[in-house]
N, C-alpha and C. Protein backbone atom coordinates (compact mmCIF):
# COMPACT_ATOMS: atom_id res chain seq x y z
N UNK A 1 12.65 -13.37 -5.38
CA UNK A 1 12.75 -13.17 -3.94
C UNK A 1 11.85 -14.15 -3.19
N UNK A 2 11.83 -15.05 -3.77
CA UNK A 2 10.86 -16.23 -3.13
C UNK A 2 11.35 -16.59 -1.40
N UNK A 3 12.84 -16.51 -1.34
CA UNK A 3 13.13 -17.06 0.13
C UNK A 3 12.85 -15.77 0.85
N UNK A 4 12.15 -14.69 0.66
CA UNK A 4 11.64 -13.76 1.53
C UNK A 4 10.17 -13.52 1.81
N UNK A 5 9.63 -13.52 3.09
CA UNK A 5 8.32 -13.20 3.04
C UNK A 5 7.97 -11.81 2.77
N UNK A 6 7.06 -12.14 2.40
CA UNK A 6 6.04 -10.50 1.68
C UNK A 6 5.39 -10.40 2.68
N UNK A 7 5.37 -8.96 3.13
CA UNK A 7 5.49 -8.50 4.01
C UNK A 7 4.04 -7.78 3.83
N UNK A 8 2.99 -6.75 4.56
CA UNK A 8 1.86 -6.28 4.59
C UNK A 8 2.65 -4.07 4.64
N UNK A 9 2.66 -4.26 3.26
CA UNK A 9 3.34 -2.65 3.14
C UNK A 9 2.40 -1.44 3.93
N UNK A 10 1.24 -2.05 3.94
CA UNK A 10 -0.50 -1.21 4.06
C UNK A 10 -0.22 -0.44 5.47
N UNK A 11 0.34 -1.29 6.43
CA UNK A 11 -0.06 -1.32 7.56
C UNK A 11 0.62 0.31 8.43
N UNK A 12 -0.07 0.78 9.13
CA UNK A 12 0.48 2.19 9.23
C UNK A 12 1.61 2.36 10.49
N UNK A 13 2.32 2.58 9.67
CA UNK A 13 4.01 2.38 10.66
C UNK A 13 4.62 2.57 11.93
N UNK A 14 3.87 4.15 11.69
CA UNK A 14 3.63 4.79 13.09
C UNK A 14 2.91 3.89 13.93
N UNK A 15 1.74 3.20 13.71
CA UNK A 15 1.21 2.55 14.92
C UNK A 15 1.86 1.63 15.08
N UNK A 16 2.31 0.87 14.57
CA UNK A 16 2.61 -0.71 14.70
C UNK A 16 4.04 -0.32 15.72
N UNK A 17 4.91 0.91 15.40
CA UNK A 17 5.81 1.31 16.61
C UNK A 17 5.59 1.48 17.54
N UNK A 18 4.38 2.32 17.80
CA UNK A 18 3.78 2.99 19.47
C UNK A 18 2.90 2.07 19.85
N UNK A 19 2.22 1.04 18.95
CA UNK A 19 1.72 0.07 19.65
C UNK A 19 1.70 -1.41 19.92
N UNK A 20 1.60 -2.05 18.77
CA UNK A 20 2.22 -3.29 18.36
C UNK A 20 3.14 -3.63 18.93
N UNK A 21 4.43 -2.99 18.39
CA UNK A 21 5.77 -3.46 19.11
C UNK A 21 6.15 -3.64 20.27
N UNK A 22 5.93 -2.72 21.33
CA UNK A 22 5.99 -2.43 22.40
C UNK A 22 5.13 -3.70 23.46
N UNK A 23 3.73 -4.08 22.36
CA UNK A 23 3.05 -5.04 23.21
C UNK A 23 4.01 -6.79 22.98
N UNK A 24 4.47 -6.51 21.52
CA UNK A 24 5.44 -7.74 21.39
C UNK A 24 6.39 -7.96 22.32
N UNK A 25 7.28 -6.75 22.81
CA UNK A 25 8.70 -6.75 23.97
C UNK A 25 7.96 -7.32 24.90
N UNK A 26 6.67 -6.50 25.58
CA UNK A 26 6.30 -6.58 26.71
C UNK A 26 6.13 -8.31 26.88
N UNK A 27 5.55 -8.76 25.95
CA UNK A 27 5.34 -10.53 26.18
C UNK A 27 6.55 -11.21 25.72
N UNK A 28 7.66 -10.71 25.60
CA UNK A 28 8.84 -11.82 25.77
C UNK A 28 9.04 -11.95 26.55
N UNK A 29 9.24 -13.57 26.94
CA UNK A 29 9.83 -14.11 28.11
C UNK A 29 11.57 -14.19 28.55
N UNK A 30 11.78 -14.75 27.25
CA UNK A 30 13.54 -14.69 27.22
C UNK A 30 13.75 -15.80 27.28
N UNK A 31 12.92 -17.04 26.72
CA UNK A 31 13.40 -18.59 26.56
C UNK A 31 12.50 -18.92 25.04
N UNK A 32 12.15 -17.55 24.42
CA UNK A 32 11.73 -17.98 22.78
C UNK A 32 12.97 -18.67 21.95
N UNK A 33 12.79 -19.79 21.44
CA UNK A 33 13.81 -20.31 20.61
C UNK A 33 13.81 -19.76 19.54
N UNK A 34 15.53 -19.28 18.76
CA UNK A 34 15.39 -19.08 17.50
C UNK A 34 15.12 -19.85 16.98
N UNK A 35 13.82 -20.05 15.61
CA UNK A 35 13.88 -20.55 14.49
C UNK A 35 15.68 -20.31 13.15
N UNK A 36 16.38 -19.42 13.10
CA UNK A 36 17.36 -19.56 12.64
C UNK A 36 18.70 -18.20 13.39
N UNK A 37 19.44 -18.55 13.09
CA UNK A 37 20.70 -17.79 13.43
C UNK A 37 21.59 -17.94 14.75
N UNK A 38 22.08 -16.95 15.44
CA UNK A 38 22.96 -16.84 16.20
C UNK A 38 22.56 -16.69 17.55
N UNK A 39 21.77 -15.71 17.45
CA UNK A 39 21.11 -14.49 18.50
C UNK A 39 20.24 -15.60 19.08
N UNK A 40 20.28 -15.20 20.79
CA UNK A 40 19.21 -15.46 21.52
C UNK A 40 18.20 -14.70 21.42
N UNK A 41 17.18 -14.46 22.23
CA UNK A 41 15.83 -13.89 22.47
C UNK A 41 16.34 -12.39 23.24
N UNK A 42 16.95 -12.41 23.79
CA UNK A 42 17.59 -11.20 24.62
C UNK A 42 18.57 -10.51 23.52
N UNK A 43 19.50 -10.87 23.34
CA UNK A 43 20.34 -10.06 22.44
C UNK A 43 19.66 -9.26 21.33
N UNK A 44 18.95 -10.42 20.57
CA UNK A 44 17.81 -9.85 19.52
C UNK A 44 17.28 -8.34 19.72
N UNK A 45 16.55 -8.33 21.15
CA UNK A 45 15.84 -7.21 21.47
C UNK A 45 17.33 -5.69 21.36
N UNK A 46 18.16 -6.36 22.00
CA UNK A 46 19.42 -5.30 22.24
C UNK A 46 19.49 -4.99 20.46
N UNK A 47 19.58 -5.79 19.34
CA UNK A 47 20.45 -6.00 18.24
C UNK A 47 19.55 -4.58 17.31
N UNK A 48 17.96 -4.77 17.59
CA UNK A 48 17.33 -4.05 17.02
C UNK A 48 17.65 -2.10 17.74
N UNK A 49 18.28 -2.36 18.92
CA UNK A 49 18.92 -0.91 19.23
C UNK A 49 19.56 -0.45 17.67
N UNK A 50 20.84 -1.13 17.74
CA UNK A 50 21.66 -0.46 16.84
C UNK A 50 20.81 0.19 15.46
N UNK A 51 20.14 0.21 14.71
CA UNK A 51 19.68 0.88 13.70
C UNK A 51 18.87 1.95 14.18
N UNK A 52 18.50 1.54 15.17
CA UNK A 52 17.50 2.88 15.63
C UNK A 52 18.40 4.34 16.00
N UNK A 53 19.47 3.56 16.65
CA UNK A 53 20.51 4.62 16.82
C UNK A 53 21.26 5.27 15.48
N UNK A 54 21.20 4.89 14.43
CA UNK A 54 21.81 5.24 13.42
C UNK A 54 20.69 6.72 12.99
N UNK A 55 19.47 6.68 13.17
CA UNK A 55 18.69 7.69 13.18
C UNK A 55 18.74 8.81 13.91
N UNK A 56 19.12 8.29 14.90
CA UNK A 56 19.21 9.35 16.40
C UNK A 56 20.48 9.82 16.47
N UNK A 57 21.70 9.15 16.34
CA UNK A 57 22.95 10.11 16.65
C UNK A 57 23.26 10.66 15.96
N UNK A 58 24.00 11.55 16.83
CA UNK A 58 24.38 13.16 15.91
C UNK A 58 25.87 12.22 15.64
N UNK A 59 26.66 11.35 16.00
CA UNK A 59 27.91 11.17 14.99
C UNK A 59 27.51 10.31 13.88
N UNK A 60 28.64 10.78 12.87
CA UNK A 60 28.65 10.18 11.82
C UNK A 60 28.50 8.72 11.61
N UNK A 61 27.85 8.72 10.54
CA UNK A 61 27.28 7.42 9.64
C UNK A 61 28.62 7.15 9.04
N UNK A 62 28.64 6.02 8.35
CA UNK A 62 29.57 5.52 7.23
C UNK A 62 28.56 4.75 6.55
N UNK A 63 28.68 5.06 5.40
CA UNK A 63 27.59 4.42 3.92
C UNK A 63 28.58 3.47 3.79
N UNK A 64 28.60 1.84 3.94
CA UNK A 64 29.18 0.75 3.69
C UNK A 64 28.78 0.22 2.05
N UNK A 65 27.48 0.80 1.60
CA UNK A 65 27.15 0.24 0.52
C UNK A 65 28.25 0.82 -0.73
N UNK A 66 28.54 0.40 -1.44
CA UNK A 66 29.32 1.34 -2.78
C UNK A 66 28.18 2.24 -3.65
N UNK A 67 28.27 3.19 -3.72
CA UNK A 67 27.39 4.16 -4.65
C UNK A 67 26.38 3.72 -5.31
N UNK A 68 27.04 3.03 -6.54
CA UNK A 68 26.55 2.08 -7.47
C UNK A 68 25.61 0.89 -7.20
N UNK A 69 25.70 0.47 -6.12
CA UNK A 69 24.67 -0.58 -5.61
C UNK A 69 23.74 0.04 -4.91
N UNK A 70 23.09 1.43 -4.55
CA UNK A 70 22.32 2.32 -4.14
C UNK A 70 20.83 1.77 -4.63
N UNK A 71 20.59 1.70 -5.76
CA UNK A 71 19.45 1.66 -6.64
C UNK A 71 19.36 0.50 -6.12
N UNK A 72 20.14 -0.64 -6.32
CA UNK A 72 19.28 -1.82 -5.71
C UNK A 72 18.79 -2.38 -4.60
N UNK A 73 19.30 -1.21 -4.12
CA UNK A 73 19.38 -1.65 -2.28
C UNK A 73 17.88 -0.65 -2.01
N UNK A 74 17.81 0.48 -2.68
CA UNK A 74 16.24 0.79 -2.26
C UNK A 74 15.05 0.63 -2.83
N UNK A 75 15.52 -0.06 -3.84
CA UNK A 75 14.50 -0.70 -4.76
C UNK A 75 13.79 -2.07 -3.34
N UNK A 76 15.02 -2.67 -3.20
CA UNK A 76 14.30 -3.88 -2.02
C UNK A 76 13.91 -3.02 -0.79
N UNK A 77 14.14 -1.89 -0.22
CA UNK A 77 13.42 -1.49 0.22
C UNK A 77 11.87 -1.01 -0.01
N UNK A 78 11.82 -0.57 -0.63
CA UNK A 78 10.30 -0.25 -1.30
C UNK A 78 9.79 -1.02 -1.74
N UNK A 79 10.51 -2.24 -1.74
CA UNK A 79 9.52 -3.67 -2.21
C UNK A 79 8.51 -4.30 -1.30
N UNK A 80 7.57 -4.71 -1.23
CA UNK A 80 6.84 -5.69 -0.12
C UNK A 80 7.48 -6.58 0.20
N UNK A 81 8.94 -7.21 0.29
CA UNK A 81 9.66 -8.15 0.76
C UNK A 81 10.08 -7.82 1.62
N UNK A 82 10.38 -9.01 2.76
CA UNK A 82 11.36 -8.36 4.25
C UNK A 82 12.63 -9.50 4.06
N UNK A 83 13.81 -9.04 4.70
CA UNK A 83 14.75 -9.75 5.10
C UNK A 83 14.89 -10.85 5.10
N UNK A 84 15.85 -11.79 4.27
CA UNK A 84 15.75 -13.32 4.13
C UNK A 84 16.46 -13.81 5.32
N UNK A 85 16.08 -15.31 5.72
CA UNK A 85 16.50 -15.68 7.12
C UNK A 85 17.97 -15.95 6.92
N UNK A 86 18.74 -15.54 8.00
CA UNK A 86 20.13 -15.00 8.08
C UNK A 86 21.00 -14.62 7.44
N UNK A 87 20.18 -13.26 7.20
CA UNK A 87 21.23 -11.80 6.44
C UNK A 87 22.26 -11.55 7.38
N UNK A 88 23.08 -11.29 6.78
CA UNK A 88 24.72 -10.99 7.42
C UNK A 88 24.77 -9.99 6.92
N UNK A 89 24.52 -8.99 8.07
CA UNK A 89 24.89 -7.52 7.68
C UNK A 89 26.83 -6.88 7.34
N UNK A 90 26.44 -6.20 6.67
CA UNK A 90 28.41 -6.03 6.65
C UNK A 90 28.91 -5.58 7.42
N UNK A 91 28.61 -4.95 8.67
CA UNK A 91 28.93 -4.36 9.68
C UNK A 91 29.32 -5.30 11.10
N UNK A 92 28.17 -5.83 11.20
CA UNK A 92 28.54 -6.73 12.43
C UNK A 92 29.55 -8.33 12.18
N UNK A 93 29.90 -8.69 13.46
CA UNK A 93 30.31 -10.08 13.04
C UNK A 93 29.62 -11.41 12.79
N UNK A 94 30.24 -12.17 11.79
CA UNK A 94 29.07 -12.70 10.69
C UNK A 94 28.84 -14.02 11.66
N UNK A 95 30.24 -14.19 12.66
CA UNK A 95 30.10 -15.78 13.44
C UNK A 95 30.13 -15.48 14.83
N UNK A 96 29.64 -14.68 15.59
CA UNK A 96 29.12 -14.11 16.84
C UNK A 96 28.60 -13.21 17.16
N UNK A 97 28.19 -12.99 18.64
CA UNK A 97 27.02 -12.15 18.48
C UNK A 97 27.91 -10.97 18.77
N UNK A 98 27.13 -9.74 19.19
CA UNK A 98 27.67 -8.61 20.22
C UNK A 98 27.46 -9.13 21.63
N UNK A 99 27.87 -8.45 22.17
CA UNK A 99 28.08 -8.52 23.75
C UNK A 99 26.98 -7.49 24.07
N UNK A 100 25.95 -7.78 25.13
CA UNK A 100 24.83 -7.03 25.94
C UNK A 100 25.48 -6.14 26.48
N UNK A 101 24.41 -5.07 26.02
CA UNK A 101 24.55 -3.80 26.97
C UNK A 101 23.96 -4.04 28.30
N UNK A 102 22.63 -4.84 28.40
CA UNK A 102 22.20 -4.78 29.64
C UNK A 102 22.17 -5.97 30.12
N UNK A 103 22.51 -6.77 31.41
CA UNK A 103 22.65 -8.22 31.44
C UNK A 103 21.02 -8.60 31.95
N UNK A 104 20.21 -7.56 32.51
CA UNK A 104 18.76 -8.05 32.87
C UNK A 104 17.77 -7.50 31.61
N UNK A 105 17.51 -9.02 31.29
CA UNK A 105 16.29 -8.86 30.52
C UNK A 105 14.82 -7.80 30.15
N UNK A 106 14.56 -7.41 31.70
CA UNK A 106 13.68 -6.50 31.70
C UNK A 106 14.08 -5.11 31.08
N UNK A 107 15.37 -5.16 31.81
CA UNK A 107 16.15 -3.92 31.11
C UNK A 107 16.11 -3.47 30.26
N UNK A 108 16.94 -4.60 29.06
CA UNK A 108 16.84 -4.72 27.52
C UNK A 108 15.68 -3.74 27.15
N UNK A 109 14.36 -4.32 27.67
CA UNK A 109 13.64 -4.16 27.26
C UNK A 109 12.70 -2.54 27.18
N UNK A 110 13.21 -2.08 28.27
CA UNK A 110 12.90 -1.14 28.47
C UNK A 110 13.76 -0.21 27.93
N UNK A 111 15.05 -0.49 27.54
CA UNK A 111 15.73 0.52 26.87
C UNK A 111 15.14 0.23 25.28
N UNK A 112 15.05 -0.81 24.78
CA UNK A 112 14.38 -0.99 23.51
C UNK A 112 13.09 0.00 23.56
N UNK A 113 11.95 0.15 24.37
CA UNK A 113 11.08 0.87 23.97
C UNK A 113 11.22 2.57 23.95
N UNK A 114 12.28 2.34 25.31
CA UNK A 114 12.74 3.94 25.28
C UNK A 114 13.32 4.52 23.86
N UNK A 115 13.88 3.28 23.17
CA UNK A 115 15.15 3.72 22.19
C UNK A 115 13.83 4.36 20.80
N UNK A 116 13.11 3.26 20.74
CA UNK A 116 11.85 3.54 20.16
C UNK A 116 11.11 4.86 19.93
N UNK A 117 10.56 5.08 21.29
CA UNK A 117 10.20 6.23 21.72
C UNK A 117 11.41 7.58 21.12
N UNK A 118 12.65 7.44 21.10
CA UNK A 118 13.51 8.34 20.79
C UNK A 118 13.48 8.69 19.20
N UNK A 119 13.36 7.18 18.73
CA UNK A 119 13.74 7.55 17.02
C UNK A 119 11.96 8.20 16.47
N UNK A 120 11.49 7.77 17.15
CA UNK A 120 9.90 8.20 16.69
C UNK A 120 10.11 9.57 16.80
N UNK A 121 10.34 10.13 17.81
CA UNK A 121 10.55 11.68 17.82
C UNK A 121 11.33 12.51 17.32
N UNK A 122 12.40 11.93 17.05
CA UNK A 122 13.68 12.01 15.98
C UNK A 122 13.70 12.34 15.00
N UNK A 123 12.05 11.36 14.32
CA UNK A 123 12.33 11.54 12.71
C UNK A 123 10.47 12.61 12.43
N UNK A 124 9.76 12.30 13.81
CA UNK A 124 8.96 13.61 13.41
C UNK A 124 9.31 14.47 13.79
N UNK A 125 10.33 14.97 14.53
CA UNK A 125 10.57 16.72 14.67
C UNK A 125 10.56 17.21 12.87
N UNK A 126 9.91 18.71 13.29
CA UNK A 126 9.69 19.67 12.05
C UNK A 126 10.91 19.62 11.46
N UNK A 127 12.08 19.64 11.49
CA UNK A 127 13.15 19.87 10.83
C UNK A 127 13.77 18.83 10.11
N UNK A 128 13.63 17.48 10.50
CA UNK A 128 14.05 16.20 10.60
C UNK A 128 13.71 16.47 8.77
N UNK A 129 15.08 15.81 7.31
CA UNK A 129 14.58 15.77 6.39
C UNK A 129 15.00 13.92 5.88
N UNK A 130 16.60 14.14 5.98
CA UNK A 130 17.15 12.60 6.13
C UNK A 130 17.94 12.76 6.64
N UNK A 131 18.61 11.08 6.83
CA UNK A 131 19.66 10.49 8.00
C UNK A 131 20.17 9.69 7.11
N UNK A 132 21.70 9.40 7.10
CA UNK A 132 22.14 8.14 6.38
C UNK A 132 21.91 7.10 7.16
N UNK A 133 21.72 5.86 6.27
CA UNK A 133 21.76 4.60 7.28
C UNK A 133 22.62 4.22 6.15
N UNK A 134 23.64 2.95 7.17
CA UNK A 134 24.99 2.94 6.46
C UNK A 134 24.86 1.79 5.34
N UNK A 135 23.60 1.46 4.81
CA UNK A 135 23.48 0.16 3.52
C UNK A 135 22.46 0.85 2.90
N UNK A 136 21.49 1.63 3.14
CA UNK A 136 20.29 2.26 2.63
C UNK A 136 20.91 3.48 1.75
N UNK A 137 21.73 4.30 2.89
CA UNK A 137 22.03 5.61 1.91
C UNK A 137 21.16 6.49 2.87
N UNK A 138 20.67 7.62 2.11
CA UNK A 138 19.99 8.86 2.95
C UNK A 138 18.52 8.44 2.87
N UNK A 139 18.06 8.20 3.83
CA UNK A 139 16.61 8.10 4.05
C UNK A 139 15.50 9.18 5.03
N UNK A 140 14.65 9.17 4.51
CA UNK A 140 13.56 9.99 4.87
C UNK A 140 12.96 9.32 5.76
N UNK A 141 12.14 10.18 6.50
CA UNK A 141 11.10 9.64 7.45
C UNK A 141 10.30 8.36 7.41
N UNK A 142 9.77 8.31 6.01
CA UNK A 142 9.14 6.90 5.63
C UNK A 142 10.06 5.91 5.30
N UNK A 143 11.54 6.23 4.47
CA UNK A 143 12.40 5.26 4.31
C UNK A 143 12.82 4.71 6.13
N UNK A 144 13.07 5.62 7.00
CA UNK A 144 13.24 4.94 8.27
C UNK A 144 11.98 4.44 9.15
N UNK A 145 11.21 4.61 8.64
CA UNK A 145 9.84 3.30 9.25
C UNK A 145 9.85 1.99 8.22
N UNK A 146 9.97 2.40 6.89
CA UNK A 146 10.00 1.28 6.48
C UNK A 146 10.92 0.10 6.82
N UNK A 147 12.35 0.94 6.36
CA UNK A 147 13.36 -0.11 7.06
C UNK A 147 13.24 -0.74 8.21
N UNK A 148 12.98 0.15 9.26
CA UNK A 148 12.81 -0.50 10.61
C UNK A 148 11.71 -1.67 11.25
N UNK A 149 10.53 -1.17 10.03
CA UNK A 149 9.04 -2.54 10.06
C UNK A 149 9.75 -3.74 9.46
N UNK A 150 11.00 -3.46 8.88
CA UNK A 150 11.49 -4.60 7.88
C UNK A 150 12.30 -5.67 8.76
N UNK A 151 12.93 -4.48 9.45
CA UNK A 151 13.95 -5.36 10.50
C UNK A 151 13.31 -5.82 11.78
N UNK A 152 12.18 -4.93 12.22
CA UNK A 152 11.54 -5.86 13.38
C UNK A 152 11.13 -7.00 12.79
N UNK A 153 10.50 -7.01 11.70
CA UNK A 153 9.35 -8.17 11.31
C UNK A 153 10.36 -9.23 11.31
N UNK A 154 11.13 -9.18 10.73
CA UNK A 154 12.26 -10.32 10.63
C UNK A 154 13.19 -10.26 11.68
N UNK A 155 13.29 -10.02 12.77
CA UNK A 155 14.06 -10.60 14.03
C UNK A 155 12.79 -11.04 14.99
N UNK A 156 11.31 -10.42 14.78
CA UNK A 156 10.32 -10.91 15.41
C UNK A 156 9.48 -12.46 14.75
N UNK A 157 10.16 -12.74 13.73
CA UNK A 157 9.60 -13.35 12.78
C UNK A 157 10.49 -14.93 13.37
N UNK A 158 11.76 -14.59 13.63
CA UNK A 158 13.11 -15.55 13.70
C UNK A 158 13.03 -15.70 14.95
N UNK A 159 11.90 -15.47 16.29
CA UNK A 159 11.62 -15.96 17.31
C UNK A 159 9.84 -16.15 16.98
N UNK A 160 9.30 -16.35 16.32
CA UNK A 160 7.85 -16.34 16.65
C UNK A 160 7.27 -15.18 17.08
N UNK A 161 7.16 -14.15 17.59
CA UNK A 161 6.92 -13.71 17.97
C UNK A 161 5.87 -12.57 17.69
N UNK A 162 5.93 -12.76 15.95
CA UNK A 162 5.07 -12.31 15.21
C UNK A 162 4.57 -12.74 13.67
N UNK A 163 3.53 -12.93 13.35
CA UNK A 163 3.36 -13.66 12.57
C UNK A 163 2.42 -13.02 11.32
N UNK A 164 2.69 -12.58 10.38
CA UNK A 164 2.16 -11.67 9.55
C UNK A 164 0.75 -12.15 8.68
N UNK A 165 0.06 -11.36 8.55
CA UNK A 165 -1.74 -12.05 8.61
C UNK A 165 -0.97 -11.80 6.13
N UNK A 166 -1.66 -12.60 5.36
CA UNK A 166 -1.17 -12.14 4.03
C UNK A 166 -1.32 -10.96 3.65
N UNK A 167 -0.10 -10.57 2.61
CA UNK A 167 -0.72 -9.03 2.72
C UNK A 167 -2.06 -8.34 1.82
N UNK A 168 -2.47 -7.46 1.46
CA UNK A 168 -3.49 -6.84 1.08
C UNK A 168 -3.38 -6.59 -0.32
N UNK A 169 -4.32 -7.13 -1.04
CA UNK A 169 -4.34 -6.61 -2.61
C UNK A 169 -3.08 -5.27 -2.49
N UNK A 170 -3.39 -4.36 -1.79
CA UNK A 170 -2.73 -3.05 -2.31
C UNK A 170 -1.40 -3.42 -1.81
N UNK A 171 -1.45 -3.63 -0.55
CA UNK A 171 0.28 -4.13 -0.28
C UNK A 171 1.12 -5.22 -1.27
N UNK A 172 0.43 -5.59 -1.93
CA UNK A 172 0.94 -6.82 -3.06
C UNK A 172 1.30 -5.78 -4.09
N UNK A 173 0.29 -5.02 -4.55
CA UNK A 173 0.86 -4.00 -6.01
C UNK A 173 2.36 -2.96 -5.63
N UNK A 174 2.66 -3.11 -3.97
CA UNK A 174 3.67 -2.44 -3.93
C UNK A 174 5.36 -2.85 -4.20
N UNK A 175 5.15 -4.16 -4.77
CA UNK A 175 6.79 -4.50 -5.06
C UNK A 175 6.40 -5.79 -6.12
């Protein structure tokens, strides 16, 4: 997994959502150049909606992965690796973007933290056990922070916008 950066597993999830992130949106401008892919700086922020919503809505998931490829798909989750530069998810289209929900930037942005704010509460309510996400399978509370530190880091990563310090003896023994 060399074309993926190793990622800092250590770092505590919960904060880096309620705080970190939120200070990252707040300092986009909306003229960061991608380093690779499709997506502008705006869409990006919209793109990271969709998974969050896969936590939060009450309609149905569809598991796109086949059964059998389960094990390997959460094995790289639980690995200290993040997302190689331009994964083509099977869901979206592989040679354009989506179309904005919101056409003002500030907007975006504020529905991104709101959306935030939603799945955080989502997955600590007392009852909350798992959620399918449709390539992961059924994930738990920590499987949906992890995934989600995976996918910010790497759409924040593919504008600059964040830049990961190496990770920690212990975050290294984790994959």
């Amino acid at each position: 997994m060399q074309d993926r950066t190793a990622l800092d597993m250590s770092v505590d999830l919960e904060d880096f959502f309620q705080t970190k992130i939120p200070a990252i949106v707040d300092a986009v401008k909306g003229d960061e150049p991608a380093n690779w892919g499709l997506m502008n700086v705006h869409q990006m922020l919209e793109h990271l909606l969709f998974p969050l919503n896969f936590a939060i809505t009450e309609n149905p998931i569809i598991l796109v992965t086949p059964e059998e490829k389960l094990p390997r798909q959460r094995e790289f989750l639980v690995s200290k690796y993040g997302m190689p530069k331009n994964f083509k998810t099977p869901f979206l289209p592989a040679d354009k973007t989506v179309p904005l929900i919101k056409q003002d930037l500030q907007e975006s942005k504020q529905l991104l933290k709101e959306t935030i704010n939603e799945f955080l509460s989502v997955i600590n309510k007392q009852d909350f056990t798992t959620k399918l996400h449709p390539v992961f399978g059924q994930l738990d509370k920590q499987g949906w922070l992890t995934f989600q530190y995976k996918h910010f880091s790497h759409h924040f990563m593919q504008f600059g916008l964040l830049s990961l310090p190496p990770p920690t003896d212990d975050a290294a023994n984790h994959g």
